[in-house]
N, C-alpha and C. Protein backbone atom coordinates (compact mmCIF):
# COMPACT_ATOMS: atom_id res chain seq x y z
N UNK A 1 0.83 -1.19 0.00
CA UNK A 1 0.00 0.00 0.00
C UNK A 1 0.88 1.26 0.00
N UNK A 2 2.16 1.02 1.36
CA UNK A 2 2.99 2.55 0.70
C UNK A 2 3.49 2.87 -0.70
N UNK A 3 3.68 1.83 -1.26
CA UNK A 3 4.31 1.76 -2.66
C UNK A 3 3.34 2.51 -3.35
N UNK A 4 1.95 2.04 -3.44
CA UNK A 4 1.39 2.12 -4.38
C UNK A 4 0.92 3.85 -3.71
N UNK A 5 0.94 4.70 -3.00
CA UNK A 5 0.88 6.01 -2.11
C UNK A 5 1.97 6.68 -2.88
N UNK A 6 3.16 6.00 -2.62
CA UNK A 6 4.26 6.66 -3.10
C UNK A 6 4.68 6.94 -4.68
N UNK A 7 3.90 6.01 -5.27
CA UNK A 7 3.77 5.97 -6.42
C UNK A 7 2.83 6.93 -7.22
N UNK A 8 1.63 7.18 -6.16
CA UNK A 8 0.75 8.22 -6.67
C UNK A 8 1.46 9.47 -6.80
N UNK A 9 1.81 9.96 -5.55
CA UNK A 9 2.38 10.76 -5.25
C UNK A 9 3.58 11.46 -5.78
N UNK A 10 4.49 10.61 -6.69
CA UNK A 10 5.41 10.44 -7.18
C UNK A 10 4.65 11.36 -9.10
N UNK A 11 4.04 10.68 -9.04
CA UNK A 11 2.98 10.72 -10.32
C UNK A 11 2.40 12.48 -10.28
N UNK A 12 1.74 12.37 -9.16
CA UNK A 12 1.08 14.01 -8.77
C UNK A 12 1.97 15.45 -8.53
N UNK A 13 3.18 14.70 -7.73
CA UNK A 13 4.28 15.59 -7.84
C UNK A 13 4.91 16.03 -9.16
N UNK A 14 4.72 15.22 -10.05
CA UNK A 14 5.61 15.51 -11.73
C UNK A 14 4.65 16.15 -12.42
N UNK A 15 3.35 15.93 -11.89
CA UNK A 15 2.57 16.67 -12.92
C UNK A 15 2.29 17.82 -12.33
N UNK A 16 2.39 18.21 -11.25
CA UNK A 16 2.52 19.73 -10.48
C UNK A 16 3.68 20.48 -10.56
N UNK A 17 4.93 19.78 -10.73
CA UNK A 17 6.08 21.03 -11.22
C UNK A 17 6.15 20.90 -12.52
N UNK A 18 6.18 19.69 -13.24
CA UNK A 18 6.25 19.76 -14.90
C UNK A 18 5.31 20.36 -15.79
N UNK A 19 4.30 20.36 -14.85
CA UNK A 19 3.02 21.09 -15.89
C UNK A 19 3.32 20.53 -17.37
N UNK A 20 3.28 18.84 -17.84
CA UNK A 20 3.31 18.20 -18.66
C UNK A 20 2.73 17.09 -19.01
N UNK A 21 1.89 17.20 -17.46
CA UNK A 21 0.69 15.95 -17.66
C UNK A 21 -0.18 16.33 -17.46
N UNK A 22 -1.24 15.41 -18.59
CA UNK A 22 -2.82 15.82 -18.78
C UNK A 22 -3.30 14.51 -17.61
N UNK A 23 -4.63 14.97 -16.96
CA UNK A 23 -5.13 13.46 -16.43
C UNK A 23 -6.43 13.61 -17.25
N UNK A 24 -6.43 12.56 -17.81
CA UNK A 24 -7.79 11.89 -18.48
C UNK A 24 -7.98 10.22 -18.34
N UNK A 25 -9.34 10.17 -18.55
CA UNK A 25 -9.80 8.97 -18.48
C UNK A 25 -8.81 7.84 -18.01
N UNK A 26 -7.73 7.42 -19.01
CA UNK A 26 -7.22 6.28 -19.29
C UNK A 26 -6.25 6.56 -17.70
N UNK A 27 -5.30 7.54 -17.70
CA UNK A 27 -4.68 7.64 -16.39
C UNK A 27 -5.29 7.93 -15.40
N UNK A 28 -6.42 8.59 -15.15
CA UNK A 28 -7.47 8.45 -13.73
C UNK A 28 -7.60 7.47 -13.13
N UNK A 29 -8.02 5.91 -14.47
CA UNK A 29 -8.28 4.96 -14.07
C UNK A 29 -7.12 4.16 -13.72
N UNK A 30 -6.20 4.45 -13.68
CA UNK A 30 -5.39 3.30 -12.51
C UNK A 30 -5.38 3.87 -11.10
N UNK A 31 -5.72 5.40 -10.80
CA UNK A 31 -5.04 5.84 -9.35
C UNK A 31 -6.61 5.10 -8.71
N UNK A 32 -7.53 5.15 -9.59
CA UNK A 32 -9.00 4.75 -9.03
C UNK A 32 -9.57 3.68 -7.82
N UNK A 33 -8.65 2.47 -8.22
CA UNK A 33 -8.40 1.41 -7.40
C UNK A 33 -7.76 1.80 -5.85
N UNK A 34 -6.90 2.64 -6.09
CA UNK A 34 -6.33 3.36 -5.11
C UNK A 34 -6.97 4.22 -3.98
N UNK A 35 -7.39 5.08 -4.97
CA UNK A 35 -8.17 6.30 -4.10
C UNK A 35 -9.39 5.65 -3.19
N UNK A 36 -9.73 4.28 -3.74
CA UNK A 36 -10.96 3.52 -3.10
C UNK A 36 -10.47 3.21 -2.04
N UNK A 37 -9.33 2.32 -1.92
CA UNK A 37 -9.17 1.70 -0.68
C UNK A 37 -8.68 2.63 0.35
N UNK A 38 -8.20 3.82 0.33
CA UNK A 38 -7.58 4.66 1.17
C UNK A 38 -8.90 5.00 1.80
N UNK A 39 -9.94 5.87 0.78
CA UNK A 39 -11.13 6.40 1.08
C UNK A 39 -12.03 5.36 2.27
N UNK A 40 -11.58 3.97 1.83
CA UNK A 40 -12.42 3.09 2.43
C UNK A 40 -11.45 2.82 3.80
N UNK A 41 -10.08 2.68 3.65
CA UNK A 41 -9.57 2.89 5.08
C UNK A 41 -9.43 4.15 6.08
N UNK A 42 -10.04 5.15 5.48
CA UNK A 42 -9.85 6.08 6.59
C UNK A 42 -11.88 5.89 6.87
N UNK A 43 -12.69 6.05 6.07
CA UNK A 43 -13.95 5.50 6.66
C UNK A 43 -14.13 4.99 7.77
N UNK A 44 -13.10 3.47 7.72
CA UNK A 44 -13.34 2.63 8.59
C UNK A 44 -12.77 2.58 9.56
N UNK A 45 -11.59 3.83 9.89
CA UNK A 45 -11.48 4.61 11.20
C UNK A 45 -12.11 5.16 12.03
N UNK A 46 -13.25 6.09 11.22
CA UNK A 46 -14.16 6.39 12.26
C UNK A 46 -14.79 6.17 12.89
N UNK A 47 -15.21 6.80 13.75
CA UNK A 47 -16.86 5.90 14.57
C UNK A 47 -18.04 5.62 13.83
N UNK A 48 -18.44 4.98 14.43
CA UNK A 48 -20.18 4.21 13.88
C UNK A 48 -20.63 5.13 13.43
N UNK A 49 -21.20 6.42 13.93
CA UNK A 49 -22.17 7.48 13.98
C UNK A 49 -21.52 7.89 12.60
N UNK A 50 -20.75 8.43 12.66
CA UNK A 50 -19.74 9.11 11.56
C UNK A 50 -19.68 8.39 10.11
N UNK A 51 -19.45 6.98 10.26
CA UNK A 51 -20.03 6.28 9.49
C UNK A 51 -20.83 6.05 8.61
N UNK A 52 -21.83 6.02 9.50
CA UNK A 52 -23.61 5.91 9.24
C UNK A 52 -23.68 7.64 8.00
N UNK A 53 -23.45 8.25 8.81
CA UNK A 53 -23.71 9.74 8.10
C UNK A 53 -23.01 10.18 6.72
N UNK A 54 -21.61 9.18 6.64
CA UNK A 54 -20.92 8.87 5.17
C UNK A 54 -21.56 8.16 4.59
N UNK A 55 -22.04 7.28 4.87
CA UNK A 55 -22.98 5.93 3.76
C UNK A 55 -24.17 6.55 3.44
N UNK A 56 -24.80 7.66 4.26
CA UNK A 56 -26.22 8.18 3.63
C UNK A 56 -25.99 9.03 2.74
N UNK A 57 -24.53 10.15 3.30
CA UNK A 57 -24.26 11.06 1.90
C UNK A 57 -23.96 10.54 0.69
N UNK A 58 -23.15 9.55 0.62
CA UNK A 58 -22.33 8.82 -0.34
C UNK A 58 -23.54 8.17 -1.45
N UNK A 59 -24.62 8.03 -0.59
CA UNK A 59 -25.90 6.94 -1.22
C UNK A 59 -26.68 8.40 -1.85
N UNK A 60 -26.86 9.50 -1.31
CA UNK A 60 -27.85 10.41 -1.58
C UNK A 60 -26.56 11.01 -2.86
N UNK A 61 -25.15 10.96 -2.85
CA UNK A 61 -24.64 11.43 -4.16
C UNK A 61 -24.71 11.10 -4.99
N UNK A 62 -24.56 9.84 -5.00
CA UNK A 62 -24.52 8.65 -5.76
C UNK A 62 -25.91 8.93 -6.61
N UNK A 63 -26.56 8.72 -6.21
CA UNK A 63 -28.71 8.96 -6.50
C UNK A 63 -28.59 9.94 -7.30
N UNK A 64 -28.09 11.42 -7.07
CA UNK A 64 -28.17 12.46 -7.42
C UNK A 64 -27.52 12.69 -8.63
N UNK A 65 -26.12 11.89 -8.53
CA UNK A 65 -25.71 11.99 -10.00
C UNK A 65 -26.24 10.70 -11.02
N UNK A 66 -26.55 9.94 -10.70
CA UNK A 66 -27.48 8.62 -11.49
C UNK A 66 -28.22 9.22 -12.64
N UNK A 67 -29.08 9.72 -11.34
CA UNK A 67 -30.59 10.57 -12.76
C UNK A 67 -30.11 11.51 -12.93
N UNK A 68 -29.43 12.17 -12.41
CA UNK A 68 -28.77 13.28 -13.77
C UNK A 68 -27.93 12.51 -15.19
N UNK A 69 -27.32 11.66 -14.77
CA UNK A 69 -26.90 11.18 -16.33
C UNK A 69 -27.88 10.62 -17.06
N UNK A 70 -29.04 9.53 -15.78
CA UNK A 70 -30.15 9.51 -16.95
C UNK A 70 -30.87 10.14 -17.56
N UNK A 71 -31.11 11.25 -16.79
CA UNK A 71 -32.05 12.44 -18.09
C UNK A 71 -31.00 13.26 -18.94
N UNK A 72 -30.03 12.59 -18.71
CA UNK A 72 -28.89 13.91 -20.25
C UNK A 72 -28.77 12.61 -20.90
N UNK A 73 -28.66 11.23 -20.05
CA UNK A 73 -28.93 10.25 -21.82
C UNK A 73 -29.59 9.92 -22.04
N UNK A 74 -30.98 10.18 -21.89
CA UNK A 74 -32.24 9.78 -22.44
C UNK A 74 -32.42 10.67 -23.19
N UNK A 75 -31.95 11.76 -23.92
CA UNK A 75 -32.07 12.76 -24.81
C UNK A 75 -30.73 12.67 -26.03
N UNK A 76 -29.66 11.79 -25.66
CA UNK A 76 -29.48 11.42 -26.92
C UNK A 76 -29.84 10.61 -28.13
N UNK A 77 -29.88 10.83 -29.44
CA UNK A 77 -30.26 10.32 -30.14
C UNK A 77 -29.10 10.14 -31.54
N UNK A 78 -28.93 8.84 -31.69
CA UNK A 78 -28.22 7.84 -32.39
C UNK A 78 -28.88 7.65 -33.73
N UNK A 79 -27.61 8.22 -35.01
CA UNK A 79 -28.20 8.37 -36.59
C UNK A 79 -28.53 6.88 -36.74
N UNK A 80 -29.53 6.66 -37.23
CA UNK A 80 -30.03 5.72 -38.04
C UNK A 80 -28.83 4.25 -38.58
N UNK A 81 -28.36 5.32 -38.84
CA UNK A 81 -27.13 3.83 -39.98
C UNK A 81 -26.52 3.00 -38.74
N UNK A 82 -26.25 3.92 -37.49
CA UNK A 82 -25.42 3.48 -36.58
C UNK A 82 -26.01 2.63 -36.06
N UNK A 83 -27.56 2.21 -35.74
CA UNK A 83 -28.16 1.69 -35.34
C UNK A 83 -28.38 0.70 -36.07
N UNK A 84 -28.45 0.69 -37.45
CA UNK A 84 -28.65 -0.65 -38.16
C UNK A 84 -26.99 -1.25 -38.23
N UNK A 85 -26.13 -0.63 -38.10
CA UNK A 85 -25.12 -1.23 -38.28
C UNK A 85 -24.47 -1.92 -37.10
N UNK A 86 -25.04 -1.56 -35.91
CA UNK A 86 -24.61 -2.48 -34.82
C UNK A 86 -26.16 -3.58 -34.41
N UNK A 87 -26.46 -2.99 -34.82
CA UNK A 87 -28.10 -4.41 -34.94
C UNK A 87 -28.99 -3.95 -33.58
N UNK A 88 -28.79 -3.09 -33.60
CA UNK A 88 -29.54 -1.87 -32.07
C UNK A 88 -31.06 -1.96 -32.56
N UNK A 89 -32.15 -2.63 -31.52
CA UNK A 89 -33.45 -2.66 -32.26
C UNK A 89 -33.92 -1.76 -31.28
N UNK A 90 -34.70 -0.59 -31.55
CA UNK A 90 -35.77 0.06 -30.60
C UNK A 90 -36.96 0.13 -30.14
């Protein structure tokens, strides 16, 4: 686990003085694994109460951004060809 800390860190530091790294998608997703278990070990430091009050926010964010992506993708709409060409029936 320090490795993989030190490694972030190592990563975050080069892209804060080099101003030569972009973070997108593809590199987000490795620190991702990471940022979980830390997030989930300092959680599980706290007390119960404290706890309890992270799992309701975390559940009410979670909710909140859900149906927001479902009502911005239920308003896209996919040309025709694309749809016959991957065999997409509606």
């Amino acid at each position: 686990m320090a490795a993989a800390v030190g490694a972030y860190l190592l990563h975050a530091c080069i892209c804060m003085f080099g101003q030569r790294t972009v973070y997108y998608g593809r590199v987000i997703s490795i620190y991702l694994p990471l940022l979980c278990l830390v997030a989930a070990a300092t959680v599980a430091q706290w007390p119960i109460r404290f706890r309890r009050v992270a799992i309701v926010a975390l559940l009410a964010l979670s909710l909140a951004t859900m149906s927001q992506f479902a009502v911005r993708y239920a308003r896209v709409v996919y040309p025709a060809e694309f749809l016959n060409a991957t065999l997409i029936t509606m």
